[in-house]
Protein backbone atom coordinates (compact mmCIF):
# COMPACT_ATOMS: atom_id res chain seq x y z
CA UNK A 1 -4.09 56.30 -10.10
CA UNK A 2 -0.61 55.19 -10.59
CA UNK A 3 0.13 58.28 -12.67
CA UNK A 4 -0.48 60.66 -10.33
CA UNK A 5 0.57 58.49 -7.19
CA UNK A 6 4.30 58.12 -8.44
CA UNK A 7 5.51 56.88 -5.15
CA UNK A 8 3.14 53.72 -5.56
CA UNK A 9 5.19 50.57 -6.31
CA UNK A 10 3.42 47.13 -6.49
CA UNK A 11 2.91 43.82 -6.50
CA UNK A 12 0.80 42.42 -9.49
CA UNK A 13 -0.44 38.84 -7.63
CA UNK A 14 -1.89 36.39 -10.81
CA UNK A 15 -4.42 33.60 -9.44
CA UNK A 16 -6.00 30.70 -11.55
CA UNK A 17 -8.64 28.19 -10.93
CA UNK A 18 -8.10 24.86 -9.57
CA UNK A 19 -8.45 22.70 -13.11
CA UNK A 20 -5.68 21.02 -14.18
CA UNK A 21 -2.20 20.34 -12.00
CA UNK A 22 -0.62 22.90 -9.93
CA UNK A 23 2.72 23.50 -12.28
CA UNK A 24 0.98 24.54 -14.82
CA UNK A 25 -1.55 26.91 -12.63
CA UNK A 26 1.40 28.49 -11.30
CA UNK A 27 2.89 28.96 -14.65
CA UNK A 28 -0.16 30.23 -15.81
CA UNK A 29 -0.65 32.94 -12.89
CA UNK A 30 2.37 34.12 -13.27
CA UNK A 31 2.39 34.56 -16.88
CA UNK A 32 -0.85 36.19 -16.16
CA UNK A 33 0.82 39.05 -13.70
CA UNK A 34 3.44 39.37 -15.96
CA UNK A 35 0.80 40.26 -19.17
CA UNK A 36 -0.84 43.23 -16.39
CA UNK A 37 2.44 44.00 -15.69
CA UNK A 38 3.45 44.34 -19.51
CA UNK A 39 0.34 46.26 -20.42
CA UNK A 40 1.12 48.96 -17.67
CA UNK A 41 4.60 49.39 -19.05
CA UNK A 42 3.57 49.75 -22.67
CA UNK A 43 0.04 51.11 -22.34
CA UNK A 44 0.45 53.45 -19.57
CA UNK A 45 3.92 54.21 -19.23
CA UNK A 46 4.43 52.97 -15.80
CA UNK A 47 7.75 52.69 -14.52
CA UNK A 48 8.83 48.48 -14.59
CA UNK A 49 10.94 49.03 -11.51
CA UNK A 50 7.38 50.09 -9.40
CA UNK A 51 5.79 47.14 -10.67
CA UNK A 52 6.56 43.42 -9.65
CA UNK A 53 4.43 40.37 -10.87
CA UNK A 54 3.92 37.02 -9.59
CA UNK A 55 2.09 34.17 -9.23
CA UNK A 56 -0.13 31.99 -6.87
CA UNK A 57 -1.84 29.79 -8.96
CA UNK A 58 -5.04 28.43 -7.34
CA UNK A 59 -3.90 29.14 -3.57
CA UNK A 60 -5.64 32.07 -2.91
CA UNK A 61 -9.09 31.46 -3.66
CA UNK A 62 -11.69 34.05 -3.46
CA UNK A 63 -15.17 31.74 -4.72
CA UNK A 64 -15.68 27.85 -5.06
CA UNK A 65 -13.93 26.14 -7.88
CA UNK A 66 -17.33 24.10 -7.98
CA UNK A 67 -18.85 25.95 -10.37
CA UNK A 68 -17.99 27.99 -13.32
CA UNK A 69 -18.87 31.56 -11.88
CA UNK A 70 -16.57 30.89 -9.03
CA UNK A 71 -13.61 29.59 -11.09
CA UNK A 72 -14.14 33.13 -13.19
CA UNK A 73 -14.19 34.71 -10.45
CA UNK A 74 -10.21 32.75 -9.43
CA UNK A 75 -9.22 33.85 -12.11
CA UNK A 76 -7.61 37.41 -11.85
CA UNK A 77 -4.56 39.42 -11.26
CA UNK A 78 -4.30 41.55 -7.99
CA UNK A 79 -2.74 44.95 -7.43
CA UNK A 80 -0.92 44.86 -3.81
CA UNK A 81 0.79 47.95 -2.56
CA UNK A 82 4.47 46.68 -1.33
């Protein structure tokens, strides 16, 4: 998609779980959109300056972080058109 929709910049969001302290889940999701942002560069020849990665740790939630399927399911990097 982002090869033939050249115009597309975004943002790649990282989230985490909510184990362990909040440093090092926003450490963590942000190395985590910088790795997707890495493999698009390298893998797919994306342009860096259309992608930007960051970080949110555990604030953004999409399942409980009660069980173990929804803290998999935390765990992910979002694409976000900008």
């Amino acid at each position: 998609m982002l090869k033939m929709k050249s115009k597309i910049n975004l943002y790649v969001i990282g989230h985490t779980d909510m184990t362990g302290d909040l440093k090092h889940n926003m450490e963590l999701s942000e190395n985590r959109a910088k790795a997707v942002v890495d493999a698009l560069v390298k893998d797919y020849g994306i342009s860096v300056k259309r992608l930007t990665g960051k970080g949110v740790g555990p604030l953004c939630p999409v399942s409980t972080n009660k069980t173990e399927e929804g803290k998999q399911l935390n765990r992910r990097a979002e694409l976000v058109e900008r």
